[in-house]
N, C-alpha and C. Protein backbone atom coordinates (compact mmCIF):
# COMPACT_ATOMS: atom_id res chain seq x y z
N UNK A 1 -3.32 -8.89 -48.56
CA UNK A 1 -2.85 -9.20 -47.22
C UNK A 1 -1.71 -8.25 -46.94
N UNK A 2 -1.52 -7.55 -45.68
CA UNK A 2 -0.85 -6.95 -45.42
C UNK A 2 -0.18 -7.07 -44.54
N UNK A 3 1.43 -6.53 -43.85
CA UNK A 3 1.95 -6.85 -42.89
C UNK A 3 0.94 -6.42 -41.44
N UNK A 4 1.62 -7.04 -40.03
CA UNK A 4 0.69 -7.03 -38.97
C UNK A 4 0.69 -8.00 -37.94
N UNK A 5 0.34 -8.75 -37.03
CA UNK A 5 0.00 -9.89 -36.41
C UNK A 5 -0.71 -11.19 -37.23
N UNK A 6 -0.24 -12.39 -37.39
CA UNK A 6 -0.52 -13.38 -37.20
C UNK A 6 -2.32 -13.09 -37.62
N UNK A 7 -3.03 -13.98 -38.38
CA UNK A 7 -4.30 -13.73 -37.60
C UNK A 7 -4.83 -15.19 -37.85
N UNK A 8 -5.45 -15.75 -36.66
CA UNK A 8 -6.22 -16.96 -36.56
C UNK A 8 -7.34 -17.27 -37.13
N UNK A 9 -7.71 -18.20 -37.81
CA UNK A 9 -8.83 -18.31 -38.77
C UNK A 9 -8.96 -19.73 -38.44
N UNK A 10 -10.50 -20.13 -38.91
CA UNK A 10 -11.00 -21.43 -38.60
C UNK A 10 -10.76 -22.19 -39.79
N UNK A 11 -10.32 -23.46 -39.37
CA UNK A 11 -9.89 -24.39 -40.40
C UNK A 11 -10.70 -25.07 -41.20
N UNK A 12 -9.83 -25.10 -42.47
CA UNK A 12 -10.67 -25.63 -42.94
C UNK A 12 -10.38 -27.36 -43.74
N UNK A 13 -11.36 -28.39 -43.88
CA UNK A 13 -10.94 -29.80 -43.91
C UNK A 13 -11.44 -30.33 -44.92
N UNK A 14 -10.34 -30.98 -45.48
CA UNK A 14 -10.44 -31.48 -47.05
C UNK A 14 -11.76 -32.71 -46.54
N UNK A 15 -12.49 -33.34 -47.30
CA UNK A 15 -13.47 -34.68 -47.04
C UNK A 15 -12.53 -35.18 -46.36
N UNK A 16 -13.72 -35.96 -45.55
CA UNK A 16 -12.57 -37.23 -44.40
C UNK A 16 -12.58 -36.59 -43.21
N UNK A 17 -11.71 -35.36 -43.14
CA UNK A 17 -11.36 -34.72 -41.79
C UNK A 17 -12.38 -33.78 -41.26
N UNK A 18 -12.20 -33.49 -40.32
CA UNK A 18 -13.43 -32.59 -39.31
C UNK A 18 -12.51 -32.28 -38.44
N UNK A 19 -12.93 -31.36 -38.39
CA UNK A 19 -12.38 -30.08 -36.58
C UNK A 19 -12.98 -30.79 -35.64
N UNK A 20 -12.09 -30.85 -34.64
CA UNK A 20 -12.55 -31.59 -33.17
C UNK A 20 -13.94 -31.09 -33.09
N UNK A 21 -14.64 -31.66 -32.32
CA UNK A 21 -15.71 -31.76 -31.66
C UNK A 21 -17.39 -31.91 -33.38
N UNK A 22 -16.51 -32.16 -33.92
CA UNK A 22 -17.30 -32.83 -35.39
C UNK A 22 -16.70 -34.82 -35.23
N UNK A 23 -16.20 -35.29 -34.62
CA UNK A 23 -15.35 -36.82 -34.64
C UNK A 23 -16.85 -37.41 -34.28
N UNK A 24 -17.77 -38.16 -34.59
CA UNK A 24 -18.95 -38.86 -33.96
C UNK A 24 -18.10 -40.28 -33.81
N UNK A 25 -16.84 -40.21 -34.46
CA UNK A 25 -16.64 -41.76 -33.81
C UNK A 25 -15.55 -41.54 -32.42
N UNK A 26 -15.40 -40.39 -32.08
CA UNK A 26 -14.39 -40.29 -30.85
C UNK A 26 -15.49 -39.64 -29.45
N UNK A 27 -14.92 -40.32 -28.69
CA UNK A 27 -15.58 -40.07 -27.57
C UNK A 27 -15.06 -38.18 -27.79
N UNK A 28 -16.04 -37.63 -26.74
CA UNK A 28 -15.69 -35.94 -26.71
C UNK A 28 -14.35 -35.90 -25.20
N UNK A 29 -14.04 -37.08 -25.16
CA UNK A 29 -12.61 -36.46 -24.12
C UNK A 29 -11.33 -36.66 -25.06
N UNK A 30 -11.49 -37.31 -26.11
CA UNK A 30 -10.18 -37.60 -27.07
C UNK A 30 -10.45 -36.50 -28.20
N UNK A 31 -11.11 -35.86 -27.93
CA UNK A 31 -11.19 -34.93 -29.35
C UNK A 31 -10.24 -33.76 -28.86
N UNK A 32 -9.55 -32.98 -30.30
CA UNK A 32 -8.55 -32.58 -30.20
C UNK A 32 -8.76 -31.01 -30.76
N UNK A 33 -9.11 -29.49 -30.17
CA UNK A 33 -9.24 -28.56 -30.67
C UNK A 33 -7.35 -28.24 -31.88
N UNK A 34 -8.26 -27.94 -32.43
CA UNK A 34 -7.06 -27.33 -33.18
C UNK A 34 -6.97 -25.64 -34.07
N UNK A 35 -6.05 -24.97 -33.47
CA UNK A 35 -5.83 -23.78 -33.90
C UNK A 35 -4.93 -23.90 -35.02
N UNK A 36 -5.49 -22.70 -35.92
CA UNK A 36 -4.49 -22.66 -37.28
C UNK A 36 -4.34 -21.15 -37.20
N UNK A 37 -3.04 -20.55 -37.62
CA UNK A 37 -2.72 -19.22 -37.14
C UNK A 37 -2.05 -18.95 -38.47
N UNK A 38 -2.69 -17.93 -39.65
CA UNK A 38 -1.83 -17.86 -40.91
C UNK A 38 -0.64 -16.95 -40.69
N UNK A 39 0.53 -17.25 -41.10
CA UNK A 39 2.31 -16.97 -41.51
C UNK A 39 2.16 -15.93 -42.18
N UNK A 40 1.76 -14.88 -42.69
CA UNK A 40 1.92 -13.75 -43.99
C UNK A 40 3.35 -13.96 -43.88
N UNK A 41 3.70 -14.40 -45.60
CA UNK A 41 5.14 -14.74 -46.29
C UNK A 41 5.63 -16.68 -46.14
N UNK A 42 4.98 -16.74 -44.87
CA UNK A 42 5.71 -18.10 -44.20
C UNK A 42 5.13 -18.99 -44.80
N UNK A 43 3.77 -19.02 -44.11
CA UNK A 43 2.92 -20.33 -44.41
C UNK A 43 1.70 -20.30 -42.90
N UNK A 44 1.44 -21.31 -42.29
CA UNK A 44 0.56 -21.67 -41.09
C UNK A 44 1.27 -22.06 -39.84
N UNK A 45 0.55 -21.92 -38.52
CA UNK A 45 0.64 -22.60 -37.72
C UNK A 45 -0.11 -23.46 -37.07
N UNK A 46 -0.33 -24.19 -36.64
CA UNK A 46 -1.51 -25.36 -35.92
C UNK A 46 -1.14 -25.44 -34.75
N UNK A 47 -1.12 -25.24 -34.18
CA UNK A 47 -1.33 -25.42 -32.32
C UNK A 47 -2.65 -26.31 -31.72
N UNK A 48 -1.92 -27.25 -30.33
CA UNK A 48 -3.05 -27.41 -29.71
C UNK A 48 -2.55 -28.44 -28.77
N UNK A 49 -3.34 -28.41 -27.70
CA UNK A 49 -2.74 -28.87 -25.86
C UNK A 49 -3.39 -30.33 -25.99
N UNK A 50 -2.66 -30.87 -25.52
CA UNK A 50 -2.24 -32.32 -24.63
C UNK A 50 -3.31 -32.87 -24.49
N UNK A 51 -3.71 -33.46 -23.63
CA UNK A 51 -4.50 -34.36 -22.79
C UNK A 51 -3.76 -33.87 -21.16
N UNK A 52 -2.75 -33.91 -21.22
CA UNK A 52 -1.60 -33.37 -19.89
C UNK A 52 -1.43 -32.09 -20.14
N UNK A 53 -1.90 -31.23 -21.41
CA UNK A 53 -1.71 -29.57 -20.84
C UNK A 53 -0.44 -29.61 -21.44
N UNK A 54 0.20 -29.97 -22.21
CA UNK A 54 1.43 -29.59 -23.09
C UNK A 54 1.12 -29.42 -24.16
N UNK A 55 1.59 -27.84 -24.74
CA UNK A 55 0.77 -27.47 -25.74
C UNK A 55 1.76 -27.85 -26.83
N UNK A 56 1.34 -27.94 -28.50
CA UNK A 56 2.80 -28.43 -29.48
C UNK A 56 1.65 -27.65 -30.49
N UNK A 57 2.78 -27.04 -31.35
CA UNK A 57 2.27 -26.71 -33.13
C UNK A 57 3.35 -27.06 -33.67
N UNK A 58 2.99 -26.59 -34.92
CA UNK A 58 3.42 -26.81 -36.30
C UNK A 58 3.32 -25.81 -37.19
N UNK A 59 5.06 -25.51 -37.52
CA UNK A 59 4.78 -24.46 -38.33
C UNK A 59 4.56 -24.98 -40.18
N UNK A 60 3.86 -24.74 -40.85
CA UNK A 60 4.18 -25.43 -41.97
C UNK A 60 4.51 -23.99 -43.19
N UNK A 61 5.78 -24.52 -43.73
CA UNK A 61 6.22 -23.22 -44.47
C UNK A 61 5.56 -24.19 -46.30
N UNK A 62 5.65 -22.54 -46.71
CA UNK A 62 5.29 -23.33 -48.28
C UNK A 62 6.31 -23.61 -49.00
N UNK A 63 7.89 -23.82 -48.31
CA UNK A 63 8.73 -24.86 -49.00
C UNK A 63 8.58 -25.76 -48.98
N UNK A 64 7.91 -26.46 -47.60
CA UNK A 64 7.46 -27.49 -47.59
C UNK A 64 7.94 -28.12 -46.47
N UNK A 65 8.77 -27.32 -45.31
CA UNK A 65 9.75 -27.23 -43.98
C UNK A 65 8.70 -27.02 -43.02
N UNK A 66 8.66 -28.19 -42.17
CA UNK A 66 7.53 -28.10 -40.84
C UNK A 66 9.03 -28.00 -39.55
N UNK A 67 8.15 -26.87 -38.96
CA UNK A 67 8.78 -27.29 -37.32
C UNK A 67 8.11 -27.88 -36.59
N UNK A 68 8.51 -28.70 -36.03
CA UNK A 68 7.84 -29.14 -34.71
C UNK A 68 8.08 -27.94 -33.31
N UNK A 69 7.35 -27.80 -32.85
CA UNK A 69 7.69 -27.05 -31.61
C UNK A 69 6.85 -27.12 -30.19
N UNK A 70 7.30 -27.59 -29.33
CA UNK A 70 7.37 -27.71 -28.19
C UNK A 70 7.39 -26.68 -27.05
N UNK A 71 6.28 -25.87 -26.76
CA UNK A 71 6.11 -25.00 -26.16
C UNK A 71 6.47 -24.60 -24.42
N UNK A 72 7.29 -24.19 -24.17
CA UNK A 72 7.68 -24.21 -22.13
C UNK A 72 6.14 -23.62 -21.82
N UNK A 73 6.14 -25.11 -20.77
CA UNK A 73 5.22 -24.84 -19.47
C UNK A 73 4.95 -23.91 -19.25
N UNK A 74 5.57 -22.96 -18.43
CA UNK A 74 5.53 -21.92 -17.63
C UNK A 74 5.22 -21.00 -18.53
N UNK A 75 5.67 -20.63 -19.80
CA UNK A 75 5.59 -19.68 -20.38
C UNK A 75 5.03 -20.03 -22.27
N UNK A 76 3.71 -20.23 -22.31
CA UNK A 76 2.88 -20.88 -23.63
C UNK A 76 3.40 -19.92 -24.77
N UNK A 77 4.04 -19.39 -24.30
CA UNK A 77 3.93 -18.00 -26.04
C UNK A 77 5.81 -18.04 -26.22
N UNK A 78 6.72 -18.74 -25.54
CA UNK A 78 7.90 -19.18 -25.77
C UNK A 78 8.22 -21.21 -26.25
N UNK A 79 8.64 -21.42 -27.15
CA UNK A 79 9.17 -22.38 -27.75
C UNK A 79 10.30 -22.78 -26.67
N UNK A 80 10.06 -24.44 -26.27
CA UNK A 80 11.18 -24.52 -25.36
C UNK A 80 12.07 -25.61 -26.33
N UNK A 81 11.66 -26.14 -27.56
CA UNK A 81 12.14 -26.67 -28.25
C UNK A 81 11.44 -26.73 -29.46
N UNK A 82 12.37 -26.26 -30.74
CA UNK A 82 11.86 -26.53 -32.08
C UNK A 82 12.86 -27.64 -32.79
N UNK A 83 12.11 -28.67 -33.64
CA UNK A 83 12.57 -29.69 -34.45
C UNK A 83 12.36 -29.04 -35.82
N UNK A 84 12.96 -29.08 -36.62
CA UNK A 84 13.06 -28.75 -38.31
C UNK A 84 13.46 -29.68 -38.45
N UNK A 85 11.96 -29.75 -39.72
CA UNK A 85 11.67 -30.94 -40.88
C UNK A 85 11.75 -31.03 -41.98
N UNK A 86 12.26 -31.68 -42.85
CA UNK A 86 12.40 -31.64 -43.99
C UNK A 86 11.31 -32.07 -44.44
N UNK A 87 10.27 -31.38 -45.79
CA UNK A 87 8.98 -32.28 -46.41
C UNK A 87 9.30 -33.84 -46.54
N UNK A 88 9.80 -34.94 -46.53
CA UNK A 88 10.25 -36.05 -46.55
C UNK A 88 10.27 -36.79 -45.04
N UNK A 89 10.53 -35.55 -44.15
CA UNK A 89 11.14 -36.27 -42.83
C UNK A 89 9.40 -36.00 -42.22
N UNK A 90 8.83 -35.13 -42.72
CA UNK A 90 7.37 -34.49 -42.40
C UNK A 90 6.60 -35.87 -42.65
N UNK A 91 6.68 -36.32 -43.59
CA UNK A 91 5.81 -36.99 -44.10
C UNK A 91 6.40 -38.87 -43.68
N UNK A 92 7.41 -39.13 -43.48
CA UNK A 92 7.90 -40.07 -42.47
C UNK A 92 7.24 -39.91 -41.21
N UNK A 93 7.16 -38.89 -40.41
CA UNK A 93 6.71 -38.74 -39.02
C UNK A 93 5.12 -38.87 -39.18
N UNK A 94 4.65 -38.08 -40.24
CA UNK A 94 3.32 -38.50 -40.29
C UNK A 94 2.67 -39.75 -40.32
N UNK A 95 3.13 -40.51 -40.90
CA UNK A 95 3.23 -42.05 -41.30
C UNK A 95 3.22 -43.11 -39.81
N UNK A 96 4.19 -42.66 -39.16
CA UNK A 96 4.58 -43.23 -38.12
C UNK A 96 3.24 -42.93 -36.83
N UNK A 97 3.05 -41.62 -36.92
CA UNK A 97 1.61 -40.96 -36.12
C UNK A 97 0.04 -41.16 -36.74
N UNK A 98 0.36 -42.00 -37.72
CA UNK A 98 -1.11 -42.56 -38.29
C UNK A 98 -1.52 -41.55 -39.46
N UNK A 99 -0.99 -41.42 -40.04
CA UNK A 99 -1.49 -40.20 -41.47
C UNK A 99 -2.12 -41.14 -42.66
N UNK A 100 -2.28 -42.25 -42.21
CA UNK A 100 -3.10 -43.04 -43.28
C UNK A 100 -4.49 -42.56 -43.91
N UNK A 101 -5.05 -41.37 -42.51
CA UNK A 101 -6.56 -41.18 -42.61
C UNK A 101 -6.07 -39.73 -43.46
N UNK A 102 -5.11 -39.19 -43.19
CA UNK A 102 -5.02 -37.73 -43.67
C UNK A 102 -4.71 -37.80 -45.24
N UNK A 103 -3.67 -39.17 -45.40
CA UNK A 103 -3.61 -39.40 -47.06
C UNK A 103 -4.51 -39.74 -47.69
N UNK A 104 -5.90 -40.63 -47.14
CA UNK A 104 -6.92 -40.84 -47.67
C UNK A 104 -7.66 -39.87 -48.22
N UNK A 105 -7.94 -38.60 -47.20
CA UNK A 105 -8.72 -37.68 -47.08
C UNK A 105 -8.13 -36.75 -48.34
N UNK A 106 -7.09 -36.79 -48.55
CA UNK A 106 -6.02 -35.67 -49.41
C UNK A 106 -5.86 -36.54 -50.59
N UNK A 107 -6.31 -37.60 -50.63
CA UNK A 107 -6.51 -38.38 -52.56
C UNK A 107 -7.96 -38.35 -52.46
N UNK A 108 -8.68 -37.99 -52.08
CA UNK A 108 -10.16 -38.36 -52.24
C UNK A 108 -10.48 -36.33 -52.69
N UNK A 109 -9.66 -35.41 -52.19
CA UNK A 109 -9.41 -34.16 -52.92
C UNK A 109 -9.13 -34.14 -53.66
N UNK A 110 -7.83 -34.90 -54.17
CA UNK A 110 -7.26 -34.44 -54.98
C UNK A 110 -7.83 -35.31 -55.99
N UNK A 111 -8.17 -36.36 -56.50
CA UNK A 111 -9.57 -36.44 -57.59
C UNK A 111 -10.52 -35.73 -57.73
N UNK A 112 -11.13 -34.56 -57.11
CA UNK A 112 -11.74 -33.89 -56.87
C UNK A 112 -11.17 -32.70 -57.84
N UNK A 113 -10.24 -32.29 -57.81
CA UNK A 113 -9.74 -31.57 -58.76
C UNK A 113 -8.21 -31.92 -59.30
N UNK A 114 -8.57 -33.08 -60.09
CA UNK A 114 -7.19 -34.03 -61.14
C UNK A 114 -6.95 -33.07 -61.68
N UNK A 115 -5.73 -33.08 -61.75
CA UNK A 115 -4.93 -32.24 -62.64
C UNK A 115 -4.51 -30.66 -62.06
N UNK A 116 -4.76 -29.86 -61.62
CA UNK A 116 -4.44 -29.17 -60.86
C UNK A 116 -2.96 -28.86 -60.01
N UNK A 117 -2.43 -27.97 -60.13
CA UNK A 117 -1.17 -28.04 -59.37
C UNK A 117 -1.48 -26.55 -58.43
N UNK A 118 -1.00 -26.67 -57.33
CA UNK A 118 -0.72 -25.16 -56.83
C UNK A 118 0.73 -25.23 -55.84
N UNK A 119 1.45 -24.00 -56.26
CA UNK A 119 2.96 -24.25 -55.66
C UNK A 119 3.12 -23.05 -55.73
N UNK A 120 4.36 -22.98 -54.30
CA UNK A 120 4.96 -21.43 -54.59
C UNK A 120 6.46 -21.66 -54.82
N UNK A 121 6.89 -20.75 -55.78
CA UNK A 121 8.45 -20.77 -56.47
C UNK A 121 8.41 -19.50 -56.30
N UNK A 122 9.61 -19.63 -55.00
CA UNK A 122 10.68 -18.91 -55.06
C UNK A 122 11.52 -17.94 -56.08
N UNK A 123 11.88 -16.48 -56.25
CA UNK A 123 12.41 -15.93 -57.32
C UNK A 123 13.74 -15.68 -56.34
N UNK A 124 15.00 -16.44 -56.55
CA UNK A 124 16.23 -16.37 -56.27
C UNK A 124 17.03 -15.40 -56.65
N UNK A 125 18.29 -14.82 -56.04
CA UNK A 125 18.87 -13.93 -56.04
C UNK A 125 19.60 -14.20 -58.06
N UNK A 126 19.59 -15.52 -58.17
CA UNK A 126 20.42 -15.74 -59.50
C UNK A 126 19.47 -16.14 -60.81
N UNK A 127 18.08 -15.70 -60.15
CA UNK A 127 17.15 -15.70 -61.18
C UNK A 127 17.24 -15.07 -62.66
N UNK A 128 16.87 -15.83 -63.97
CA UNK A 128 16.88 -14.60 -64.57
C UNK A 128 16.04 -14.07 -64.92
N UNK A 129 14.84 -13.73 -64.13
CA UNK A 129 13.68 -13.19 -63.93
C UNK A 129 13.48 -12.23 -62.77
N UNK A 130 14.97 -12.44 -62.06
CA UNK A 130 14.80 -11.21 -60.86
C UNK A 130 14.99 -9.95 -61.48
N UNK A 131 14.42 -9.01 -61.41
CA UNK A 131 14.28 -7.49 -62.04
C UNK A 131 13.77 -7.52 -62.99
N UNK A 132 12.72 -8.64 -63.41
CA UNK A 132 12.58 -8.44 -64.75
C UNK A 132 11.04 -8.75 -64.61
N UNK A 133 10.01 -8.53 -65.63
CA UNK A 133 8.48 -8.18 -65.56
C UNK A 133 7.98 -9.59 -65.60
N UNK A 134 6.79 -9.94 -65.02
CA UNK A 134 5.96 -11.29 -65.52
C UNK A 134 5.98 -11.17 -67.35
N UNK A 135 6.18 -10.30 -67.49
CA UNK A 135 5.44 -10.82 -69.28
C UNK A 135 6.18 -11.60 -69.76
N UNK A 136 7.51 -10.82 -69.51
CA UNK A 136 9.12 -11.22 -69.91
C UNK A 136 9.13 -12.81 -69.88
N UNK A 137 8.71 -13.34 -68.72
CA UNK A 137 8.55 -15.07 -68.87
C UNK A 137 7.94 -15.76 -69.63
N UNK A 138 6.74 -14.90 -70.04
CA UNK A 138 6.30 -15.96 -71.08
C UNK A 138 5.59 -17.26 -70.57
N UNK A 139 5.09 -16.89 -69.20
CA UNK A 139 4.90 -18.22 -68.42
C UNK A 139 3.81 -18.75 -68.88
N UNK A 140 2.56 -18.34 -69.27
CA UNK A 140 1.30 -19.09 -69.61
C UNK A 140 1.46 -19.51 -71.30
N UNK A 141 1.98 -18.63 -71.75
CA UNK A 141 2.35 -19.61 -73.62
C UNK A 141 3.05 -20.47 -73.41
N UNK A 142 4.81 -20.41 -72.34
CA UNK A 142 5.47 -21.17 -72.12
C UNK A 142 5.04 -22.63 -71.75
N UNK A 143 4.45 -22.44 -70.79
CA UNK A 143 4.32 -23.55 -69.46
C UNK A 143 2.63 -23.73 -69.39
N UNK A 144 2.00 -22.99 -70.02
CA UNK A 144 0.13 -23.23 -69.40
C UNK A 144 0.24 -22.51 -67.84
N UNK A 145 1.14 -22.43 -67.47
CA UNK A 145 0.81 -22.01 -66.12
C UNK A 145 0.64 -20.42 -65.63
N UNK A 146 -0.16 -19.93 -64.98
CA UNK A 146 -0.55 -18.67 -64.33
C UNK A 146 -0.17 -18.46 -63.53
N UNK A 147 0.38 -17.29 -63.13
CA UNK A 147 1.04 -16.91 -61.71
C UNK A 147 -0.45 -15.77 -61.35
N UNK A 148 -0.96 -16.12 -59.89
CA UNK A 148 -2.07 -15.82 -59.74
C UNK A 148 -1.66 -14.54 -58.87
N UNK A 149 -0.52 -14.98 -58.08
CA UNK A 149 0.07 -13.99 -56.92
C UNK A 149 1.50 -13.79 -56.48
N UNK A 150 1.88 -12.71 -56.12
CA UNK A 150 3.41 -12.56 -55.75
C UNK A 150 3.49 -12.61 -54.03
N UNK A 151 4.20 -13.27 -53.54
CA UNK A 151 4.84 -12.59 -52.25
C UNK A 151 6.20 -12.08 -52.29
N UNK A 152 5.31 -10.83 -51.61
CA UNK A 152 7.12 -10.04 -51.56
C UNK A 152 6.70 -9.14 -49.58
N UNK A 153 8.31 -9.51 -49.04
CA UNK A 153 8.00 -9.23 -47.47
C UNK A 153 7.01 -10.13 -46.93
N UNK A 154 6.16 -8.83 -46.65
CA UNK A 154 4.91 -9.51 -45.70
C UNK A 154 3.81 -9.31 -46.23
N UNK A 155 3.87 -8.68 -47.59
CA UNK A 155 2.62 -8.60 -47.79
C UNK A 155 1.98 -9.08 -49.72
N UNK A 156 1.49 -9.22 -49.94
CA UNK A 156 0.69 -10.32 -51.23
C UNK A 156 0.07 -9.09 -52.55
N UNK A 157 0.83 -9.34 -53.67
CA UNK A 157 0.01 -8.72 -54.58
C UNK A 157 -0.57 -9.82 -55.54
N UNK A 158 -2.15 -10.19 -55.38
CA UNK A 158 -2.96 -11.05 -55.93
C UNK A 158 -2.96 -10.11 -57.14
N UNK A 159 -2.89 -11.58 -58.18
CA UNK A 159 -3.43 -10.91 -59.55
C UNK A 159 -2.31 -10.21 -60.17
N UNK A 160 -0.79 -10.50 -60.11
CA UNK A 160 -0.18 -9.06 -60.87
C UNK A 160 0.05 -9.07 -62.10
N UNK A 161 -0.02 -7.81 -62.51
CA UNK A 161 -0.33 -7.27 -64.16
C UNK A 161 1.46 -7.75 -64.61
N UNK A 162 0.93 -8.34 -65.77
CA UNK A 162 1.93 -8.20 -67.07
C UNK A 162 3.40 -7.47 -66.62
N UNK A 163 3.11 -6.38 -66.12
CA UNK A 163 4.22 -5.50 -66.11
C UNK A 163 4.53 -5.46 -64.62
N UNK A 164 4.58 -6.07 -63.84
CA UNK A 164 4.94 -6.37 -62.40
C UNK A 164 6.01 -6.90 -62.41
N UNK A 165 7.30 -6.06 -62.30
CA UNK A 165 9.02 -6.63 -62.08
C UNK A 165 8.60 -7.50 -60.60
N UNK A 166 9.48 -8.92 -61.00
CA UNK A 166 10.15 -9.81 -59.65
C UNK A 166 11.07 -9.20 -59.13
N UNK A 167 11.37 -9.23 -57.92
CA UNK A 167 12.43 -9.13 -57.17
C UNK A 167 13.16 -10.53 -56.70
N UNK A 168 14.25 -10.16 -56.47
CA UNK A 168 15.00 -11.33 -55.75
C UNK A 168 14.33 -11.81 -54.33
N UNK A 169 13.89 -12.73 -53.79
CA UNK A 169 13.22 -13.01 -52.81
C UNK A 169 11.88 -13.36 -52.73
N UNK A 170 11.21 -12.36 -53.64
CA UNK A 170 9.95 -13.05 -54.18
C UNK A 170 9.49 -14.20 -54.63
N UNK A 171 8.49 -14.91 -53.89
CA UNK A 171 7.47 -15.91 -54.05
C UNK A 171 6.36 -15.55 -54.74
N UNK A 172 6.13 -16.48 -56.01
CA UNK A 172 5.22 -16.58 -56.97
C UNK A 172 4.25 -17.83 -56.77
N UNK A 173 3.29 -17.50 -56.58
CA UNK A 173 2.06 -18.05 -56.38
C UNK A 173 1.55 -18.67 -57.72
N UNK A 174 1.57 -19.87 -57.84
CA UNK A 174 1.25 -20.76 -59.39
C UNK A 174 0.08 -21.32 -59.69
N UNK A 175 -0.67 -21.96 -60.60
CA UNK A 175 -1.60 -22.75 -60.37
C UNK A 175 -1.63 -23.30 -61.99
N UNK A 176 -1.72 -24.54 -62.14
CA UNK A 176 -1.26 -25.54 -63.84
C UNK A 176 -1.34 -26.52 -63.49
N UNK A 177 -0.85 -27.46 -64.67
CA UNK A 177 -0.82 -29.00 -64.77
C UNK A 177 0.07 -28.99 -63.78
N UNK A 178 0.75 -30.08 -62.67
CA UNK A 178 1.99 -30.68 -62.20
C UNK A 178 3.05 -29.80 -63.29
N UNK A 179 2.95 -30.80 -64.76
CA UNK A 179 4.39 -30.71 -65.55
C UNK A 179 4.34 -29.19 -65.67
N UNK A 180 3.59 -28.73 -66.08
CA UNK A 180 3.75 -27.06 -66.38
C UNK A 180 4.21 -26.41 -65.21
N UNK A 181 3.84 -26.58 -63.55
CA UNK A 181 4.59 -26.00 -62.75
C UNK A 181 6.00 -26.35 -62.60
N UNK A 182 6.19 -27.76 -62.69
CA UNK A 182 8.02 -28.08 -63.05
C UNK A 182 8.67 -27.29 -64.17
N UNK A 183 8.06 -27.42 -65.09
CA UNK A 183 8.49 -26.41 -66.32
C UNK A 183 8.96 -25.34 -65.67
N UNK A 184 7.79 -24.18 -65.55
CA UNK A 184 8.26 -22.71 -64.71
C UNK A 184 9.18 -22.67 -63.63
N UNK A 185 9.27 -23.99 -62.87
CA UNK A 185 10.16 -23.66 -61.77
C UNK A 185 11.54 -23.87 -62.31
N UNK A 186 11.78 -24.78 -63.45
CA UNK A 186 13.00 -24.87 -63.98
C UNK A 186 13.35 -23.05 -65.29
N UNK A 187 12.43 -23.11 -65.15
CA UNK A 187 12.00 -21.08 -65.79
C UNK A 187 12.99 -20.44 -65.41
N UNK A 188 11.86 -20.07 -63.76
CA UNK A 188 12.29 -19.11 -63.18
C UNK A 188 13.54 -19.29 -62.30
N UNK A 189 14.45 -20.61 -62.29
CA UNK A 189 15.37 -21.30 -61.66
C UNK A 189 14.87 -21.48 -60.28
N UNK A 190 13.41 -21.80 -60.16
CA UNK A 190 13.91 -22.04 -58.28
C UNK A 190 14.20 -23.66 -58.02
C-alpha cells in the first residue's frame, strides 16, 4: 500500500451482518447504504446519510479512537463537528445504539477463529526497539507472536525480513495468542 487518496472498497461483514439492501427483515426504506473508505496509516472510515439527508461517519483508528463526525449541510466533504472517542466510550455508545446484534455477530467470528489475536503496536519514540532490527526482538521465540507488517508514514511493508530496523513511530502489525500479543506489546513498550 502506498501513499495517495483514500480509496473506497466494499465492505466486508463478519456472519450476522449484511450491507444494506441484503436486511430481508427491513423494509427497503430503512435500509442503510454504508461506505467504508480505508485510512493508509490511520485505520477506516464509514460514512452514510440520514433518512433527513444528514450525512455522519466514523473514523475508526487502530488505537482503537473513533470519531464521530458530523458533516455541514451545505458543504458534505467539510466536518461541521467531530466527537473523539475513547475505545470504552465507543463501545458505551454502541451499546446504547443497539450493538447487541454487532456483538453477537463478532462472538459468533470470533469462535470461528479462537485463539487468534490481531493488533497493531505502536513503536514509540522510547522504544528499545526503535532503531533496532525485527530479529533483535526475538518476538516469535519470545512471545509466539509474528509481526506480519510494519506501518511506517503512509505506506505498509508486508512481510518484513529479519533485518528490517523499527523506527520511532512505526506500527507493527501482529498476529498470536491474546497473551503473546500482551507479551510483545510489553516488548516493544507500547
Amino acid at each position: 500500500m502506498s501513499g495517495g487518496p483514500p480509496a473506497e472498497r466494499p465492505r466486508r461483514h463478519p456472519p450476522g451482518l449484511r450491507p444494506s439492501g441484503h436486511e430481508p427483515d427491513r423494509p427497503a426504506e430503512e435500509q442503510v447504504q454504508i461506505h467504508e473508505t480505508a485510512l493508509p496509516g490511520v485505520g477506516f472510515r464509514h460514512d452514510f446519510t440520514t433518512g433527513r439527508g444528514r450525512q455522519l461517519g466514523v473514523v475508526s483508528h487502530r488505537t482503537g479512537r473513533r470519531d464521530l463526525i458530523l458533516y455541514d449541510q451545505d458543504d458534505p466533504d467539510a466536518a461541521q463537528e467531530v466527537v473523539q472517542l475513547t475505545a470504552a466510550e465507543s463501545e458505551a455508545l454502541g451499546g446504547l445504539l443497539g450493538g447487541s446484534r454487532v456483538a453477537e455477530a463478532l462472538t459468533e467470528l470470533q469462535q470461528q477463529v479462537e485463539g487468534l489475536a490481531i493488533d497493531w503496536l505502536s513503536i514509540a519514540r522510547g522504544s528499545p526497539y526503535a532503531g533496532r532490527r525485527i530479529a533483535d526482538t526475538q518476538a516469535r521465540s519470545r512471545t509466539g507472536v509474528s509481526i506480519v507488517a510494519v506501518l511506517r508514514d503512509q505506506s505498509t511493508v508486508p512481510a518484513p525480513r529479519p533485518d528490517f530496523a523499527f523506527q520511532a513511530g512505526d506500527t507493527a502489525v501482529v498476529v498470536g495468542t491474546p497473551a503473546g500479543v500482551k507479551a510483545l506489546a510489553r516488548l516493544l513498550g507500547a
